[in-house]
Protein backbone atom coordinates (compact mmCIF):
# COMPACT_ATOMS: atom_id res chain seq x y z
CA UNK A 1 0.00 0.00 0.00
CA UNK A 2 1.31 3.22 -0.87
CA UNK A 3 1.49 6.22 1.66
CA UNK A 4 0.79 9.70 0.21
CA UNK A 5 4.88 10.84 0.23
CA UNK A 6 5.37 8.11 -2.19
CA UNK A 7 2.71 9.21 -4.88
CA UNK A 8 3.41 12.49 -4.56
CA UNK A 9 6.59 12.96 -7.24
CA UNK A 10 3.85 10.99 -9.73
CA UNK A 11 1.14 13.53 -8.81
CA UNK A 12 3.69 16.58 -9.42
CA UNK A 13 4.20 14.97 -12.96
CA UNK A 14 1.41 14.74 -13.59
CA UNK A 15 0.33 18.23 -12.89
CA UNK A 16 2.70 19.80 -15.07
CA UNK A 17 1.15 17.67 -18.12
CA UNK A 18 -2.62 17.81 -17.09
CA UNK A 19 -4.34 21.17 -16.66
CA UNK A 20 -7.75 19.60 -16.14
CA UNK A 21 -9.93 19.72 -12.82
CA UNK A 22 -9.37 16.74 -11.55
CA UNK A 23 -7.83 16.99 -8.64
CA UNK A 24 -5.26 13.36 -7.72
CA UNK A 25 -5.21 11.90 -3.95
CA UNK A 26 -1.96 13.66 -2.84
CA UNK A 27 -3.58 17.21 -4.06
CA UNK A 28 -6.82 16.55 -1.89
CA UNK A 29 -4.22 15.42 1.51
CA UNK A 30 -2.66 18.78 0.86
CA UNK A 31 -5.84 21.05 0.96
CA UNK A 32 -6.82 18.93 3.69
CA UNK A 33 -3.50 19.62 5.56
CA UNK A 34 -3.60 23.41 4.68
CA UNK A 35 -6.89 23.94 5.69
CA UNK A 36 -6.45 22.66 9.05
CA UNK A 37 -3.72 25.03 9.17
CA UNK A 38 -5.57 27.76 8.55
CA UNK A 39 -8.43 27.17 10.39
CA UNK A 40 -5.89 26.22 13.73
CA UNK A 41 -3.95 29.15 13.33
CA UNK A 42 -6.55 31.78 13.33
CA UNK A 43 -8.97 30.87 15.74
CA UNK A 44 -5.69 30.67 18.34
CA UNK A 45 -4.99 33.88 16.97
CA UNK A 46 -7.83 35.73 17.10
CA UNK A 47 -8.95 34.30 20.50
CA UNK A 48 -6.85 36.96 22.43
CA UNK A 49 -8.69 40.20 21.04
CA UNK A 50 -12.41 39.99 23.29
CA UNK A 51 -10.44 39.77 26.47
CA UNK A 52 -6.73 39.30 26.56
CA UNK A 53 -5.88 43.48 26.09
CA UNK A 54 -8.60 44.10 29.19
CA UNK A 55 -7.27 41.09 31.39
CA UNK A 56 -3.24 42.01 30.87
CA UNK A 57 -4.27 45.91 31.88
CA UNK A 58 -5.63 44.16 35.19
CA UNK A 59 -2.25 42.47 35.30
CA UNK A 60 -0.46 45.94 34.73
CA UNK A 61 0.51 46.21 30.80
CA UNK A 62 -0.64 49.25 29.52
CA UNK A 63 -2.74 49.69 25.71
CA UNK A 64 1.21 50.41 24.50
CA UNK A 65 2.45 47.44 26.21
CA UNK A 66 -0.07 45.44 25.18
CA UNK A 67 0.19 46.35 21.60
CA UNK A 68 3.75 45.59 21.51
CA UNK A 69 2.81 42.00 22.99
CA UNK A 70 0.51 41.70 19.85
CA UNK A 71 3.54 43.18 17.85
CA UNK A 72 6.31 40.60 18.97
CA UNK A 73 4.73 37.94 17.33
CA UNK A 74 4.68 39.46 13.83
CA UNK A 75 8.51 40.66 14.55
CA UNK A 76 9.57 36.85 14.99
CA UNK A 77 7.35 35.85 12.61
CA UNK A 78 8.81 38.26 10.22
CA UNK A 79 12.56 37.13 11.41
CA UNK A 80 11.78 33.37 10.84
CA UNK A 81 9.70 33.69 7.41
CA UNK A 82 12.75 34.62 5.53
CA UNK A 83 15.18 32.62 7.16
CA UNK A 84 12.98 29.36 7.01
CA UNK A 85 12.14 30.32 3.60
CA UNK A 86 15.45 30.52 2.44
CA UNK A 87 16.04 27.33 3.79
CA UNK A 88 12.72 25.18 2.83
CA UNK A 89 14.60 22.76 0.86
CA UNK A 90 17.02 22.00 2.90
CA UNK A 91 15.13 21.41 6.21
CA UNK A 92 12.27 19.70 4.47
CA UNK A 93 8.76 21.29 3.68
CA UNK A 94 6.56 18.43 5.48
CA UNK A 95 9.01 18.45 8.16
CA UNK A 96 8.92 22.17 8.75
CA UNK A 97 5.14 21.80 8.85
CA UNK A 98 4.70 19.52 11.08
CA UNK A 99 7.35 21.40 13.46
CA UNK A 100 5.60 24.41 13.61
CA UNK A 101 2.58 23.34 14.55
CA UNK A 102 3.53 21.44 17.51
CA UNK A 103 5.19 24.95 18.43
CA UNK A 104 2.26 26.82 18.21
CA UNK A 105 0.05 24.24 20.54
CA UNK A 106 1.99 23.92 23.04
CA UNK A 107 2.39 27.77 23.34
CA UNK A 108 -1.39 28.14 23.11
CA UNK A 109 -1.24 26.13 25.93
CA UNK A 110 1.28 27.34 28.14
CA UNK A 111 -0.16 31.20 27.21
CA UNK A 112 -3.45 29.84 29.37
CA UNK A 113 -1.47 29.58 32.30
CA UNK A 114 -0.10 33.24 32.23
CA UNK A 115 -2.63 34.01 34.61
CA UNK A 116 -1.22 32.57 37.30
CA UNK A 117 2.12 34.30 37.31
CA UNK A 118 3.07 37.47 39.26
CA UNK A 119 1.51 40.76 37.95
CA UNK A 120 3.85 43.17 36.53
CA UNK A 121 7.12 43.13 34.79
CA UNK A 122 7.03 38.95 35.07
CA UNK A 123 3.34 38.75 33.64
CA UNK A 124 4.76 40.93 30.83
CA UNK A 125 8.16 39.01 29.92
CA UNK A 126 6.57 35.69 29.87
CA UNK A 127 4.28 37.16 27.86
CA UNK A 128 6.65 38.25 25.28
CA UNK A 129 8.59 35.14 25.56
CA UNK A 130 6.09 32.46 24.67
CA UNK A 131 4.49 35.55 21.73
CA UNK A 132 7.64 35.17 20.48
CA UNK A 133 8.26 30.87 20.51
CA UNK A 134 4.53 30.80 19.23
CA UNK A 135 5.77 33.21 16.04
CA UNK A 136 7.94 30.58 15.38
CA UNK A 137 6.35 27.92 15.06
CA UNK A 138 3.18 30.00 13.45
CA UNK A 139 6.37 31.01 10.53
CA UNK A 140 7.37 27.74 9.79
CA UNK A 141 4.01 25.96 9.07
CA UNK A 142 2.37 28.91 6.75
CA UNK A 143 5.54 29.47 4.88
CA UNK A 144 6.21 25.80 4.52
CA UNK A 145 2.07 25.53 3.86
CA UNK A 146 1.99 28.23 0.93
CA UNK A 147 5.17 26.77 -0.98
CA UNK A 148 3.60 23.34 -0.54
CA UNK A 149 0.31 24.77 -2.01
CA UNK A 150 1.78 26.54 -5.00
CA UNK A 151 3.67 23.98 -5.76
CA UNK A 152 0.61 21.16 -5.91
CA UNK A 153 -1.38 23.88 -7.27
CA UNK A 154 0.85 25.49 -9.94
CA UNK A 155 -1.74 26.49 -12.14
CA UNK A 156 -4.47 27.29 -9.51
CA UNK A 157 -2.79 29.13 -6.92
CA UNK A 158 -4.78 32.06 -6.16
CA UNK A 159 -8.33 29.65 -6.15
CA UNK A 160 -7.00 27.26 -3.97
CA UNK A 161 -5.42 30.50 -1.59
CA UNK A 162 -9.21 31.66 -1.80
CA UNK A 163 -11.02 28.49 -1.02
CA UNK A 164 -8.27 27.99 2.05
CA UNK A 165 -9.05 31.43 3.17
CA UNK A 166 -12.49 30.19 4.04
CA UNK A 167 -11.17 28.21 6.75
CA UNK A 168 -8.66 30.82 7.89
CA UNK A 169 -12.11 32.82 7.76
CA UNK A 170 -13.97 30.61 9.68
CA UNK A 171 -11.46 30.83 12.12
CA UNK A 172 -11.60 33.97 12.74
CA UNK A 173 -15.52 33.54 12.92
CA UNK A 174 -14.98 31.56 15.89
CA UNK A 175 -12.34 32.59 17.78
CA UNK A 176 -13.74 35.98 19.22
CA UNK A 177 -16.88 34.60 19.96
CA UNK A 178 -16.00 31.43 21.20
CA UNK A 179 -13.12 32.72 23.11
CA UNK A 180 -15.40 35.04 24.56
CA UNK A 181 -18.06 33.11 25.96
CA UNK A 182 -15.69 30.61 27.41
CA UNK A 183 -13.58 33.05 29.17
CA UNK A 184 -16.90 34.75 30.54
CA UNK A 185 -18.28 30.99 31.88
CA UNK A 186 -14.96 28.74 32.46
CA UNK A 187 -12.02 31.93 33.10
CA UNK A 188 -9.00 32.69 31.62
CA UNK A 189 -7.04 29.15 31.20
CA UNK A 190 -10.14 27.42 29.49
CA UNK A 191 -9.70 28.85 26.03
CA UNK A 192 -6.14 28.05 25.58
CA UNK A 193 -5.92 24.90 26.37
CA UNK A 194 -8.53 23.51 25.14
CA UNK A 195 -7.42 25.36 21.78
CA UNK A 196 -3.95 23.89 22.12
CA UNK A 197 -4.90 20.67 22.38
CA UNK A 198 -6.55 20.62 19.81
CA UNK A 199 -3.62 22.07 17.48
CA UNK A 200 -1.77 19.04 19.10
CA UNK A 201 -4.10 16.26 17.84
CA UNK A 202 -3.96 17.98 14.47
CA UNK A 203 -0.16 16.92 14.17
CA UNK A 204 -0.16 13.36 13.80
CA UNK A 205 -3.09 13.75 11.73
CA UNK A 206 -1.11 16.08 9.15
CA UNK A 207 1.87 13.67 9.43
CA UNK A 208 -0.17 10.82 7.99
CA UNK A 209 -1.73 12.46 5.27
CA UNK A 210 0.40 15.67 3.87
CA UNK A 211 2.57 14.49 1.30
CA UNK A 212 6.49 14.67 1.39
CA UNK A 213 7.42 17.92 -1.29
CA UNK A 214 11.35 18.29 -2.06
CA UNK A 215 13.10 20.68 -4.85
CA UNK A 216 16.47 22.17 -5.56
CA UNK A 217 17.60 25.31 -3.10
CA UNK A 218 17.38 28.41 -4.64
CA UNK A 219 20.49 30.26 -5.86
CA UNK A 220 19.10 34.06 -5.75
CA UNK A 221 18.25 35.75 -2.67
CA UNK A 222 15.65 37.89 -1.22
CA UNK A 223 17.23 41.06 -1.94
CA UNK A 224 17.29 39.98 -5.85
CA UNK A 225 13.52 39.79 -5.45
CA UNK A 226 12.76 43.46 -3.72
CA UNK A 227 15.35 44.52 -7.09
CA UNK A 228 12.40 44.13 -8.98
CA UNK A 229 9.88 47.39 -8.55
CA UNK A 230 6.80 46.10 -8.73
CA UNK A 231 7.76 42.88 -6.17
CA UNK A 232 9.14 45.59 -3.98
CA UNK A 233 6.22 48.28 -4.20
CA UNK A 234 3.46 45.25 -3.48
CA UNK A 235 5.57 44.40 -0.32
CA UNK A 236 4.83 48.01 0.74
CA UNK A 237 1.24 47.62 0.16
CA UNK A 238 1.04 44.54 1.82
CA UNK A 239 2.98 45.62 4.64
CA UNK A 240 0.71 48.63 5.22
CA UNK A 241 -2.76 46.62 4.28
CA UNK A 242 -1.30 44.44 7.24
CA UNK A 243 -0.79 47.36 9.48
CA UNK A 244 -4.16 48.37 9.83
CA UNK A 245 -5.57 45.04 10.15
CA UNK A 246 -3.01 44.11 12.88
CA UNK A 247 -3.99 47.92 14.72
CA UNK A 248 -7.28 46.35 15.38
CA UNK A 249 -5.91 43.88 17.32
CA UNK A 250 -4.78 45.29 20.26
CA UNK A 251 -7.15 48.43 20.55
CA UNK A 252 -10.61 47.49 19.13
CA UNK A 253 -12.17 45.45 22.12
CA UNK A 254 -10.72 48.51 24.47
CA UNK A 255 -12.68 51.14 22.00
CA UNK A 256 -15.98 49.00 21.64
CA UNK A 257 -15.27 48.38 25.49
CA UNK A 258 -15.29 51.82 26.43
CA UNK A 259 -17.63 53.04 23.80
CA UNK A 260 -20.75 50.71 23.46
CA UNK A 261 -20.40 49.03 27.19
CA UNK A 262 -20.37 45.64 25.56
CA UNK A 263 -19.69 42.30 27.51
CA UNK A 264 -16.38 40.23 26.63
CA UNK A 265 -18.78 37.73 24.67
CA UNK A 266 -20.69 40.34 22.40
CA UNK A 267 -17.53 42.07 22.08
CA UNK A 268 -16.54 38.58 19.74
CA UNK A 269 -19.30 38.75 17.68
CA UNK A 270 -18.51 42.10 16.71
CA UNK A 271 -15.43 40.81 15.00
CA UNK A 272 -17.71 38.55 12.87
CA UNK A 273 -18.32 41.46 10.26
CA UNK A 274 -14.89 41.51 9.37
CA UNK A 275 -14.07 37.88 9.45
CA UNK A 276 -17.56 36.71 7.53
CA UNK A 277 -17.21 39.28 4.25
CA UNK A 278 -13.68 37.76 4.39
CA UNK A 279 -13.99 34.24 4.27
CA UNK A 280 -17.15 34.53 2.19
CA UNK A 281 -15.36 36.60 -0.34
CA UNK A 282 -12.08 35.12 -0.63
CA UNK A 283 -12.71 32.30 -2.89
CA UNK A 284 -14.80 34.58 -5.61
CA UNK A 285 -11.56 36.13 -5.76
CA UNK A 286 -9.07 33.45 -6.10
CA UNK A 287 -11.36 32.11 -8.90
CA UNK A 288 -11.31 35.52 -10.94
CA UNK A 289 -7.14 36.21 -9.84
CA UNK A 290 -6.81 32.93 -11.83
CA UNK A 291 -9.16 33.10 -14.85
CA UNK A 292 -8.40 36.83 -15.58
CA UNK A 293 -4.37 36.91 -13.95
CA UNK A 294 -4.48 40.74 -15.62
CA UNK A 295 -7.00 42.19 -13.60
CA UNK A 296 -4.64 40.95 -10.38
CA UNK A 297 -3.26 44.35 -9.69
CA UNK A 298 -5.96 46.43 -10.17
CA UNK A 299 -7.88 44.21 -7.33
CA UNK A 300 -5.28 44.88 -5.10
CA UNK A 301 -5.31 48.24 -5.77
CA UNK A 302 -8.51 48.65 -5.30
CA UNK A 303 -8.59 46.70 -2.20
CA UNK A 304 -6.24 48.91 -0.54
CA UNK A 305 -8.38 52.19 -1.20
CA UNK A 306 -11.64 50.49 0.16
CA UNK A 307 -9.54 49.26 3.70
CA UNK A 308 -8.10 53.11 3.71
CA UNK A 309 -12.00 54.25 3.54
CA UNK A 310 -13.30 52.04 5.76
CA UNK A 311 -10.72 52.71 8.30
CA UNK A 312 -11.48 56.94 7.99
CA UNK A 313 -15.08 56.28 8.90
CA UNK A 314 -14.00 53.76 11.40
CA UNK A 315 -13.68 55.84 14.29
CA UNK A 316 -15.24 57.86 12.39
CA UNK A 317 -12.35 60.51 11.64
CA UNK A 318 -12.67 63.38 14.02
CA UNK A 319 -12.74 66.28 11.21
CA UNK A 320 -15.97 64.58 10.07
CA UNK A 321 -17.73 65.61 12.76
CA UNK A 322 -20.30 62.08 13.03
CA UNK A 323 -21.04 60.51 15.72
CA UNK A 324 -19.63 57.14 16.10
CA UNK A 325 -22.66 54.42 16.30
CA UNK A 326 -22.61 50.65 16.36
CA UNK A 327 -24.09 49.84 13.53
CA UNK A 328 -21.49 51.80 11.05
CA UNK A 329 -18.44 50.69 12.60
CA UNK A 330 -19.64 47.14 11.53
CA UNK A 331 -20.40 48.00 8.51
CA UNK A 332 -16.99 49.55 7.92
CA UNK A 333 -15.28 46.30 9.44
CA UNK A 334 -17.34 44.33 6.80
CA UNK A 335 -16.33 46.35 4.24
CA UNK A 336 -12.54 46.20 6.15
CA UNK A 337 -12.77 42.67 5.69
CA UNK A 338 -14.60 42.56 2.09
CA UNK A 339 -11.54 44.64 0.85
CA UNK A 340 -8.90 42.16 2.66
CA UNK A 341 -9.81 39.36 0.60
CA UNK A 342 -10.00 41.69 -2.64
CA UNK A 343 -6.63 43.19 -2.19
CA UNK A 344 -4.95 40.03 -0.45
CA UNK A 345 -6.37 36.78 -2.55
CA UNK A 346 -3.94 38.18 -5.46
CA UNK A 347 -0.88 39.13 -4.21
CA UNK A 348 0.77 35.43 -3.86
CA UNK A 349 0.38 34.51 -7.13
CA UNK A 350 1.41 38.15 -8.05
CA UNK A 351 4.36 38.17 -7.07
CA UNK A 352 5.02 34.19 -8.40
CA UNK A 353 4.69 35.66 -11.68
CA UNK A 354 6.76 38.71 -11.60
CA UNK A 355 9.66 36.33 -10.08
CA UNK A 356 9.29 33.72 -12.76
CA UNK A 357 9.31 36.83 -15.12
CA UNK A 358 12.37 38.38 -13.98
CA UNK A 359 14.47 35.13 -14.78
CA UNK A 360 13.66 32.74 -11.48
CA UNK A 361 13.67 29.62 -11.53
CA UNK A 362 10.58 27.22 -11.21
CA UNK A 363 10.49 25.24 -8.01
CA UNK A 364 9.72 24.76 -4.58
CA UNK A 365 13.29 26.81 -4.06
CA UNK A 366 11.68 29.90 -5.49
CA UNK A 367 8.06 29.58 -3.93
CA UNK A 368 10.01 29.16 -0.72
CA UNK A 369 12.06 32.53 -1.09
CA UNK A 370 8.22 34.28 -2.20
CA UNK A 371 6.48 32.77 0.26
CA UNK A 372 9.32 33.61 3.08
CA UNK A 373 9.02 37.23 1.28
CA UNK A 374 5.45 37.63 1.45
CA UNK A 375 5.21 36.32 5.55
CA UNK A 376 7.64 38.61 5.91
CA UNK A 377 6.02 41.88 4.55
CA UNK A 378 2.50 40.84 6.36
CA UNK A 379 4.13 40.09 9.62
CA UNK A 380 6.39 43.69 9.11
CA UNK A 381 2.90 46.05 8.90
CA UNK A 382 1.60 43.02 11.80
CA UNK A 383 4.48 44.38 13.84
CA UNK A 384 3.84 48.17 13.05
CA UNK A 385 -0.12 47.95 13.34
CA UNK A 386 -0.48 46.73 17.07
CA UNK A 387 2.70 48.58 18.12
CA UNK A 388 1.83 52.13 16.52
CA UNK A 389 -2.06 51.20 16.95
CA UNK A 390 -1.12 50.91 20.57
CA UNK A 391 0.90 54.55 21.37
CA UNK A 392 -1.27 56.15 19.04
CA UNK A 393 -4.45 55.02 20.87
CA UNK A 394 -2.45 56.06 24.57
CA UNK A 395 -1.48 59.23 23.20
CA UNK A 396 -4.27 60.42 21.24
CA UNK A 397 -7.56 58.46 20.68
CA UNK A 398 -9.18 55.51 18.42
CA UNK A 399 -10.33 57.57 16.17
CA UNK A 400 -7.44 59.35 15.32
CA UNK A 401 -4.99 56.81 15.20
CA UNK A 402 -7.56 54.70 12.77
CA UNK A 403 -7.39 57.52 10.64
CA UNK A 404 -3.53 57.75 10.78
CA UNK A 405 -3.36 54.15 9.79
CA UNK A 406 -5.81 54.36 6.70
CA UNK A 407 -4.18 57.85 5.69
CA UNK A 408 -0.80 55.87 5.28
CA UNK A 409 -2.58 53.15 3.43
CA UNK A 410 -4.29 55.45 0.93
CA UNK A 411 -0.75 56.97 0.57
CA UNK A 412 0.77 53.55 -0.34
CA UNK A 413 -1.92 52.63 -2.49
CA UNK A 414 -1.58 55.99 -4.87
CA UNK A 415 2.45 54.89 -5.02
CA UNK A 416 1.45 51.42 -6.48
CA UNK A 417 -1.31 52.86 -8.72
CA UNK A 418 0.98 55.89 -10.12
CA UNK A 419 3.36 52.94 -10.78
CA UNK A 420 0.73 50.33 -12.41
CA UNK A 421 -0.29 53.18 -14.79
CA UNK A 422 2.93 54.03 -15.98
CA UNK A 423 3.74 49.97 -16.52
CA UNK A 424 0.41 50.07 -18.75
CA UNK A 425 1.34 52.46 -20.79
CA UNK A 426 5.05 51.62 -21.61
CA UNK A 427 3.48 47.97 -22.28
CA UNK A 428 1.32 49.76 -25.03
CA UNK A 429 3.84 51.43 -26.58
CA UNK A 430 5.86 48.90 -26.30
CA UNK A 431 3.49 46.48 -28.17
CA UNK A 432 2.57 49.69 -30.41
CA UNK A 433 6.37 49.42 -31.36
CA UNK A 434 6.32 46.09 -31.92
CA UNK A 435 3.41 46.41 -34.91
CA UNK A 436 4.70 49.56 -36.77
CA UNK A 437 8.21 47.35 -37.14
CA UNK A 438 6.32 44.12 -37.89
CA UNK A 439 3.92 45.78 -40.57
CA UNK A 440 7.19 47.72 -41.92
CA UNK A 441 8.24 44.26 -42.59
CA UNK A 442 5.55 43.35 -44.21
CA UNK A 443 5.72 45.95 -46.63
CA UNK A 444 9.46 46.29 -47.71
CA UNK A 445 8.97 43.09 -49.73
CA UNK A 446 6.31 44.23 -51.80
């Protein structure tokens, strides 16, 4: 009987000759592996935001310290993306997977017992300690996870990033809510362990069924790739898209706290606007980034501007002069989330394409240095958002420091469409060129 691993170099073969639908048995233990990820990784990390920034102030962090908690983890996750990236090949894709996520569980776990430590400086260190471990482990199983995908998926990367981005969605569905009401009814420890276990008992599952991908180490580094002006300019978007979705973290359940007088539970399901337009979204776009790969940047473009509006009428922006109300700040995190999957379903395969372009090679050696690249741009803005999110909110207010964030944004977003334009029209002349000299040719015979 054959295991998955030893199919799998048959399966890759067959990819690259057969384009059709059918998907083969070590393709379908892949999604299944991936989407376990997802789902894993984003309930534990969206868990924290109903409670976690109100119960560390009781233990004596502060809005800044706690956004810097919520910061560390993108700054190690950053770190280890491009050095485990770099090094994919080498350590082993599966094996990095499967690594990872027994990192991540058993931090889950030991974050639940934070609680019971001294208040202060100690309650803060640990804090920062196991954020850090967790980021990790968290690094090496989604950038092993999205080389593994593009490389099953070579053709269909941006779908099958959509269709998995339902279960990072539904993740984030259930984490606030759930997290919520089981910190209200069982306390602090209950939500992290039992999450953690269960991240645990996905492990031997994943190591039975996710397929063993190898490849040849890649010869050009990451500082080849950010050469290339476009890769480099949609690193800056993506860093700054990330930014203001990483600001909410630390400083939204303190503003709806404060603002609306909502209970830790309800406080979850007001994260549902933004994680339900997501996840329902997401595929739509995968299926159009890879039936119409043109239209790619303009979605991202356009993305970007909608988060930078929806984050102005977030607070809403003092100069407005409207009065913040319930109902419109979920609207604007639906339309937050909405734009997320518009602007971040088509970046991956994005920047595949410009690599491959610009004289890469194919291979798991190259997905590994863009994956690596693009965990490390979203974890940089993850860094800045909660960090920033957090002094601006101590120093000035939500509303301002929303504003701040989607003002930067919008700013980013005119830089990548003043570029985009530019790259249209030098194609056009280009091609314009190219038929004056080819009907010259034409014509000099007769």
């Amino acid at each position: 009987m054959e295991s998955p691993g030893d199919e799998v170099s048959d399966d890759q073969n067959e990819n690259s000759r057969d384009n059709s639908q059918k998907w083969t048995k070590s393709q379908i233990f892949t999604l299944i592996s991936a989407a376990s990820l997802n789902f894993s990784s984003m309930i534990c990390y969206s868990i924290l935001g109903p409670f976690f920034p109100t119960e560390a102030e009781k233990k004596g962090a502060t809005p800044s310290i706690v956004g810097m908690i919520f910061g560390c983890f993108a700054l190690f996750n950053l770190l280890f993306s491009l050095i485990l990236g770099k090094y994919i090949v080498q350590i082993g894709a599966k094996f990095m997977f499967l690594t990872g996520l027994s990192v991540s569980g058993w931090c889950t776990i030991l974050f639940g017992i934070l609680d019971k430590v001294p208040d202060g400086p100690i309650f803060i260190t640990l804090c920062f300690i196991i954020r850090s471990m967790d980021a990790m482990g968290f690094s090496a199983s989604i950038t092993s996870s999205f080389s593994i995908l593009a490389t099953a998926f070579p053709n269909n990367v941006a779908t099958i990033m959509g269709l998995l981005e339902v279960f990072s969605g539904l993740g984030l569905i259930l984490g606030p809510p759930i997290g919520g009401f089981l910190y209200q009814t069982f306390g602090y420890e209950v939500p992290f362990i039992a999450l953690g276990c269960i991240i645990l008992l996905m492990v031997p599952l994943n190591m039975c069924v996710l397929p063993t991908y190898e490849g040849i180490a890649s010869k050009e580094s990451f500082w080849k790739l950010l050469t290339i002006p476009k890769i480099a300019l949609v690193c800056m978007l993506i860093c700054s898209i990330s930014s203001c979705i990483g600001f909410l973290d630390p400083t939204m359940s303190l503003f709806v706290t404060e603002k609306f007088k909502l209970q830790p539970g309800y406080v979850g399901l007001v994260f549902l606007g933004f994680a339900m337009s997501y996840a329902l979204s997401s595929p739509l776009f995968g299926y159009l980034s890879d039936k119409i790969p043109r239209i790619r940047k303009w979605l991202m473009l356009i993305g970007s501007w909608l988060i930078a509006f929806s984050f102005l009428f977030l607070g809403p922006a003092p100069f407005f002069h409207i009065k913040c109300q319930l109902w419109m700040f979920v609207l604007m995190l639906v339309i937050s989330g909405f734009s997320l999957s518009l602007s971040g379903i088509p970046v991956f395969p994005e920047i595949i394409t410009s690599a491959y372009e610009n004289g890469f090679e194919e291979g798991l050696g190259t997905l590994g240095l863009v994956s690596g690249m693009f965990g490390a741009s979203w974890c940089l803005g993850s860094f800045v958002g909660p960090t920033l999110g957090g002094y601006l909110y101590d120093k000035l207010n939500f509303e301002w420091a929303a504003t701040i964030q989607g003002g930067v944004l919008f700013i980013f977003g005119m830089l990548m469409g003043l570029y985009l334009i530019v790259e249209t029209m030098r194609k056009r002349r280009s091609y314009s060129g190219t038929s004056t000299d080819e009907e010259r040719a034409l014509l000099i015979p007769n």
